[in-house]
Protein backbone atom coordinates (compact mmCIF):
# COMPACT_ATOMS: atom_id res chain seq x y z
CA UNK A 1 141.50 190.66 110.28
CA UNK A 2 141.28 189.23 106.78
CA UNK A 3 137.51 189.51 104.89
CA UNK A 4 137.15 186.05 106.02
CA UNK A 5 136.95 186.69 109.58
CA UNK A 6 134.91 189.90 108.94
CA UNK A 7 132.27 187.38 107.54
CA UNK A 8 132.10 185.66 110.64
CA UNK A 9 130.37 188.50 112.37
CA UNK A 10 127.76 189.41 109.49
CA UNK A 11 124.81 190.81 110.56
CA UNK A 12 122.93 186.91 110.66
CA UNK A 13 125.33 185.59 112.73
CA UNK A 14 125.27 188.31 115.15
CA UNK A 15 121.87 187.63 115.31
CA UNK A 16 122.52 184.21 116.06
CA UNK A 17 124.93 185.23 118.73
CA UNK A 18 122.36 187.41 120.20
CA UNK A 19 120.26 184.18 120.41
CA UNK A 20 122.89 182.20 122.36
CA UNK A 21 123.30 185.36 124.70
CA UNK A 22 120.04 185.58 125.89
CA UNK A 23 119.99 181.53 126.40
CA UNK A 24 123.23 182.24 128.73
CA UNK A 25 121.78 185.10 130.55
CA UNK A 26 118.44 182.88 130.95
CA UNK A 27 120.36 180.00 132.10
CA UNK A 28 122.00 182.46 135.16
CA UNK A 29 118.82 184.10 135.84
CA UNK A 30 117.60 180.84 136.55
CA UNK A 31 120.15 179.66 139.07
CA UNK A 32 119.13 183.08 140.85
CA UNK A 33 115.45 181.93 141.18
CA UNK A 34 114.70 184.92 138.61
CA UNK A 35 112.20 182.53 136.26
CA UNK A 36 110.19 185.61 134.99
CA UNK A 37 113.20 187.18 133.69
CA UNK A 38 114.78 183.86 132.59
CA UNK A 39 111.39 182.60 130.73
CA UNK A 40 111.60 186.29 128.89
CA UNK A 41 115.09 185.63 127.59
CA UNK A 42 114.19 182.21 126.28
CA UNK A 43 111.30 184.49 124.36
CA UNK A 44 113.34 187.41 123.35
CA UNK A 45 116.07 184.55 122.02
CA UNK A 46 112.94 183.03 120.07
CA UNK A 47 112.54 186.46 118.58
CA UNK A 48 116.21 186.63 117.46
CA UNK A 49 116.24 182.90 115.99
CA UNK A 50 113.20 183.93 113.84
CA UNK A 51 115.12 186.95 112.18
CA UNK A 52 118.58 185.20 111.94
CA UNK A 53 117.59 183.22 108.89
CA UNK A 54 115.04 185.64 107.72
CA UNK A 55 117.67 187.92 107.52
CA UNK A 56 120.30 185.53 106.07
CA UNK A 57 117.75 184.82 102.95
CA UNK A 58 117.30 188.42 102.31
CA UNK A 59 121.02 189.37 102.17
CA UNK A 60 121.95 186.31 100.39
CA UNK A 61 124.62 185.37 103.16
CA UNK A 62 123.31 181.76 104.02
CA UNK A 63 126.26 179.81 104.95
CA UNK A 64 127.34 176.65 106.36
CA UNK A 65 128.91 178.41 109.14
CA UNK A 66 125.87 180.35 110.08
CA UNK A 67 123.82 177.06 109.66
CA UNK A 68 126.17 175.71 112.40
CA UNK A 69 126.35 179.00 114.48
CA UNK A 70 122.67 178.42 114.63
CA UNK A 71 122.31 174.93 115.80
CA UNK A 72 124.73 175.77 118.66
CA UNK A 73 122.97 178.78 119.49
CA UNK A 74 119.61 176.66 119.42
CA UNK A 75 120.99 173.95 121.87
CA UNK A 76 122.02 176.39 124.38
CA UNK A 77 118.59 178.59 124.64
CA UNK A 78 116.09 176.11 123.90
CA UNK A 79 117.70 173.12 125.01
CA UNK A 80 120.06 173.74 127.76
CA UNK A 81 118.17 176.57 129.04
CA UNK A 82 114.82 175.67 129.34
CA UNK A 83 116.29 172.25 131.00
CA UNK A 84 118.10 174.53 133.69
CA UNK A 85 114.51 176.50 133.70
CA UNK A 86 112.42 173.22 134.67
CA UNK A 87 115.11 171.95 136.80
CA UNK A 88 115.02 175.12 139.10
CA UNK A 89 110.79 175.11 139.13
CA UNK A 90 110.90 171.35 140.43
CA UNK A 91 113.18 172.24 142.92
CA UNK A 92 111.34 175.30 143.91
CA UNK A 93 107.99 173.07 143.79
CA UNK A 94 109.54 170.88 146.14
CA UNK A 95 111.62 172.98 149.02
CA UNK A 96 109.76 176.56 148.21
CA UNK A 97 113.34 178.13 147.58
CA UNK A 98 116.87 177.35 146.30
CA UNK A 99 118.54 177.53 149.56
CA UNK A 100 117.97 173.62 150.12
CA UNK A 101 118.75 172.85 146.60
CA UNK A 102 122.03 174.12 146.88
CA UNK A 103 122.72 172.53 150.19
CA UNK A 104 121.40 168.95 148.73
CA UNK A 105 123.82 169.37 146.14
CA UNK A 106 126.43 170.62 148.12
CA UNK A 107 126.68 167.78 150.98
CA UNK A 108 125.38 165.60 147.93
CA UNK A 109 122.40 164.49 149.86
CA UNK A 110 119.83 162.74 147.95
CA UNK A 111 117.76 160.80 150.64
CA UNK A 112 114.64 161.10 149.25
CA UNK A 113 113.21 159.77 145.87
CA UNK A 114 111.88 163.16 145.11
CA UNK A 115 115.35 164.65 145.36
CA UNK A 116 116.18 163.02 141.98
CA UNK A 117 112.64 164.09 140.06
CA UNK A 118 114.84 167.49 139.02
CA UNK A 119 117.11 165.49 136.65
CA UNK A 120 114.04 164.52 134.49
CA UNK A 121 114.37 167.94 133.39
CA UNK A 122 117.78 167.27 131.89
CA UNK A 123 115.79 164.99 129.31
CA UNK A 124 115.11 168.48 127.41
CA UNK A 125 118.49 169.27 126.19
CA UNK A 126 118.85 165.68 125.80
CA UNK A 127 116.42 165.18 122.99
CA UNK A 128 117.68 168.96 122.00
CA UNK A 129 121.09 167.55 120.99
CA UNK A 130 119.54 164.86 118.59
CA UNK A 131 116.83 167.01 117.32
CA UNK A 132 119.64 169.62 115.91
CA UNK A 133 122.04 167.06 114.90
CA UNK A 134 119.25 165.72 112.94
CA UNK A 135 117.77 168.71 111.35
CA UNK A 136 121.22 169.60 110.37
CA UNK A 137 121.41 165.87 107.98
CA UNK A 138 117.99 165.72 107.05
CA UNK A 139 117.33 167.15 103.37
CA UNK A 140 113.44 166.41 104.01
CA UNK A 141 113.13 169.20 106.32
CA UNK A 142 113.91 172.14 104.03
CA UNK A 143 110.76 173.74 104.13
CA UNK A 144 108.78 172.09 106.68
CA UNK A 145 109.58 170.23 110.36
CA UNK A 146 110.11 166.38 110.83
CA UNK A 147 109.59 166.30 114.57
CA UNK A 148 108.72 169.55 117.13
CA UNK A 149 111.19 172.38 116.78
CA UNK A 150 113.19 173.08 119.97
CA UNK A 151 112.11 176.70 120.20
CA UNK A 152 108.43 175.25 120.17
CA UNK A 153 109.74 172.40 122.87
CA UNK A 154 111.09 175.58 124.33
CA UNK A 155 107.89 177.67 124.32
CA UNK A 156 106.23 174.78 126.12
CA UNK A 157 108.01 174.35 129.08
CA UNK A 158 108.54 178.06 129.95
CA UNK A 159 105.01 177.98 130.78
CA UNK A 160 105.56 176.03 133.90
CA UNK A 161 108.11 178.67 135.57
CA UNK A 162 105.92 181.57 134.23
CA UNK A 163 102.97 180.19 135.91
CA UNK A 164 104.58 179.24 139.43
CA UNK A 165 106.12 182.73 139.09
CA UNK A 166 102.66 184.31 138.85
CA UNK A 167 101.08 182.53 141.51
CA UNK A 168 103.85 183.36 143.96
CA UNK A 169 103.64 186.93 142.91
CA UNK A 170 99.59 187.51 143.34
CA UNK A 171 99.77 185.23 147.02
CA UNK A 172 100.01 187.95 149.49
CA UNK A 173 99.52 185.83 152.14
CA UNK A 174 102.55 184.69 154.32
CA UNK A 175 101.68 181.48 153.51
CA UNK A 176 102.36 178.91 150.82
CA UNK A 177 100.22 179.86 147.81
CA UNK A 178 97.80 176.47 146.30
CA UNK A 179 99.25 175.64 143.04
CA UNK A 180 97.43 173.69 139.87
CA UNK A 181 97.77 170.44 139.21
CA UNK A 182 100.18 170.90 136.43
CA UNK A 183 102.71 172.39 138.76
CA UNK A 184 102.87 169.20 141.17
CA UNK A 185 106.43 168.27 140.84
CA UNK A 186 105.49 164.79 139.66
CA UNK A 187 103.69 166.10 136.84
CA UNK A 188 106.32 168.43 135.59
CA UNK A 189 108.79 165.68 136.08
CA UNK A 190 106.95 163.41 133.74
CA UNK A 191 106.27 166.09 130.83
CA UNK A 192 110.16 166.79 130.92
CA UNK A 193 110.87 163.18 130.32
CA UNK A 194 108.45 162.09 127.64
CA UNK A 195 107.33 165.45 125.76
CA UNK A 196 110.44 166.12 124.26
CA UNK A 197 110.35 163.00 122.67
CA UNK A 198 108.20 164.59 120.24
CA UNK A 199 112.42 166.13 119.30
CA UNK A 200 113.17 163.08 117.71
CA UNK A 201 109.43 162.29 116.22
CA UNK A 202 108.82 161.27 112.76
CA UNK A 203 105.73 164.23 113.44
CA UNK A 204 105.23 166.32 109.93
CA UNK A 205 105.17 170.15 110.90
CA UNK A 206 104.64 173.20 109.46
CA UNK A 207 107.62 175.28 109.04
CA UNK A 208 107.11 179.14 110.05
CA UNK A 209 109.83 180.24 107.57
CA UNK A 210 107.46 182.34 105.52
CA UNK A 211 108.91 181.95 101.62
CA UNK A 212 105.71 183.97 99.85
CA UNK A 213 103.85 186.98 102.02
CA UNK A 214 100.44 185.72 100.36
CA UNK A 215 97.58 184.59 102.16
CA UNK A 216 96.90 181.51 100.20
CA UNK A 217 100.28 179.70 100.75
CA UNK A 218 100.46 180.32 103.81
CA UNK A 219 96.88 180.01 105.21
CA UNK A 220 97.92 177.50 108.08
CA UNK A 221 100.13 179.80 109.45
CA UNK A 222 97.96 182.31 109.17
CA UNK A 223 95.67 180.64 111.18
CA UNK A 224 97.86 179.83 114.08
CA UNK A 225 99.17 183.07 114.87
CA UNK A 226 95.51 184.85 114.70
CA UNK A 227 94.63 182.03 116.78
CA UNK A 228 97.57 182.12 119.61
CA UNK A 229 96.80 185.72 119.46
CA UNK A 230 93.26 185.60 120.43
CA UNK A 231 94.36 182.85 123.04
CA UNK A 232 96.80 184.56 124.20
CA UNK A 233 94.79 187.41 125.30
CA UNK A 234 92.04 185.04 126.43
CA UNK A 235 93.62 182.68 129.06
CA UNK A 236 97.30 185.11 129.16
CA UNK A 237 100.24 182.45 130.10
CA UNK A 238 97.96 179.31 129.73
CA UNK A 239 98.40 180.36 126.24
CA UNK A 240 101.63 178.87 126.05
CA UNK A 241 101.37 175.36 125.71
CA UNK A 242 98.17 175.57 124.00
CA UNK A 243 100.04 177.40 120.85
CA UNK A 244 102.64 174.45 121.36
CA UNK A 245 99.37 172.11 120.71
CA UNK A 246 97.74 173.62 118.03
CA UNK A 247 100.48 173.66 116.10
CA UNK A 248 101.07 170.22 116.50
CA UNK A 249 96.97 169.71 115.56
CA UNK A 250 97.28 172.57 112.30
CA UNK A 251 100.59 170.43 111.42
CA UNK A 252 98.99 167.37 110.87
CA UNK A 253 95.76 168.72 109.15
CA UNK A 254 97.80 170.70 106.76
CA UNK A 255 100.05 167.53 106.21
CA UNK A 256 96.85 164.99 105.35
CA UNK A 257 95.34 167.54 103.45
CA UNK A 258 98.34 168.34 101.24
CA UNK A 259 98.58 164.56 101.04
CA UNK A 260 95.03 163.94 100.04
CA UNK A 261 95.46 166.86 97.04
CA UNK A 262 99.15 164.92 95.83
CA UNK A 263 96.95 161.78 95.16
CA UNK A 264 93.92 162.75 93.49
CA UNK A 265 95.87 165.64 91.44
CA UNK A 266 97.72 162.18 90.48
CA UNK A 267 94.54 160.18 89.67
């Protein structure tokens, strides 16, 4: 193994590969009807995607092939997985376990209209593909987001499996539990197909790659991880999807106040 190959499996890119892994593992727990356990992958891969290139700037080992390692890694846990994730919670939403799923599938049996709501889900890894491809050719998003990141699509939609797992858990009756609104099967359906449009958006966002530990440049950030952590502890996993929108909101303030400095700095 020439130094070449070594370089392959630095300690960013194992990083990265530690990413992908816990996407894979997600993406069987969730065929098992294990959401909790596939949802916490999806996180603990969000964890290792933060690092990878955090790590990769401190070493000085940035590379081409680690940028690609990356975006493959990406697709697989927060596009492909979480896709897998939402199609398994519709399914479970609509026969209470996987048993008829697999039968549907099996005889290829799809009778009803609301057997096909599943494959909205597949929109997420969809949009996933084109987001990375994108980021990967786009020289304006170098230090900030054109378009929601996929672990932030990601983060989203794990909220819905997290949530029907928690209701099923605290129902101790041996009946079917009364789920929310945002856990009708229709609903779900439609946020998979249109939300992760917001991939392929022309959106502004702040990036979370921290360049400078100071306060002052990177106040917005700041702000939206002392505020997820508050909410967070407030309102647990309906958390989730409010971080996903108050980034989007703090994204868009930052961007039309940076904007409004740029022109009267020039005037």
């Amino acid at each position: 193994m020439n130094s070449t190959d070594l370089k392959m499996f630095s300690l960013p890119n194992l990083i990265t590969a530690s990413n992908f892994m816990c996407g894979m593992f997600s993406i069987v727990m969730a065929f098992f009807g294990r959401l909790e356990i596939s949802a916490l992958l999806l996180i603990m891969g969000m964890i290792f995607d933060f690092f990878d290139g955090f790590v990769a700037r401190k070493l000085g080992t940035k590379s081409l092939f680690g940028k690609d390692l990356d975006s493959l890694a990406d697709l697989v846990s927060f596009g492909l997985a979480p896709g897998i994730l939402m199609f398994v919670t519709i399914e479970l939403r609509l026969n209470g376990n996987l048993s008829a799923t697999y039968l549907k599938f099996h005889d290829f049996q799809f009778n009803k209209a609301t057997d096909w709501l599943c494959f909205c889900s597949l929109s997420i890894p969809f949009f996933s593909l084109f987001r990375l491809a994108k980021f990967n050719n786009d020289t304006r998003q170098s230090n900030r987001f054109i378009g929601v990141p996929t672990p932030a699509n990601a983060l989203f939609f794990i909220f819905f499996p997290l949530l029907y797992w928690q209701i099923g858990t605290e129902n101790t009756l041996p009946v079917e539990p009364s789920y929310p609104w945002v856990l009708n099967p229709f609903f779900m359906a439609f946020t998979a197909l249109v939300f992760p449009l917001l991939l392929i958006s022309e959106i502004p966002l702040l990036s979370l790659k921290v360049q400078h530990f100071t306060f002052k440049t990177n106040i917005y950030q700041c702000l939206l991880v002392g505020i997820s952590l508050i909410t967070i502890f407030v309102v647990r996993i309906y958390a989730l999807p409010i971080i996903v929108i108050l980034y989007l909101i703090l994204s868009i303030i930052e961007h039309n106040t940076r904007k409004r400095h740029e022109i009267q700095s020039r005037n």
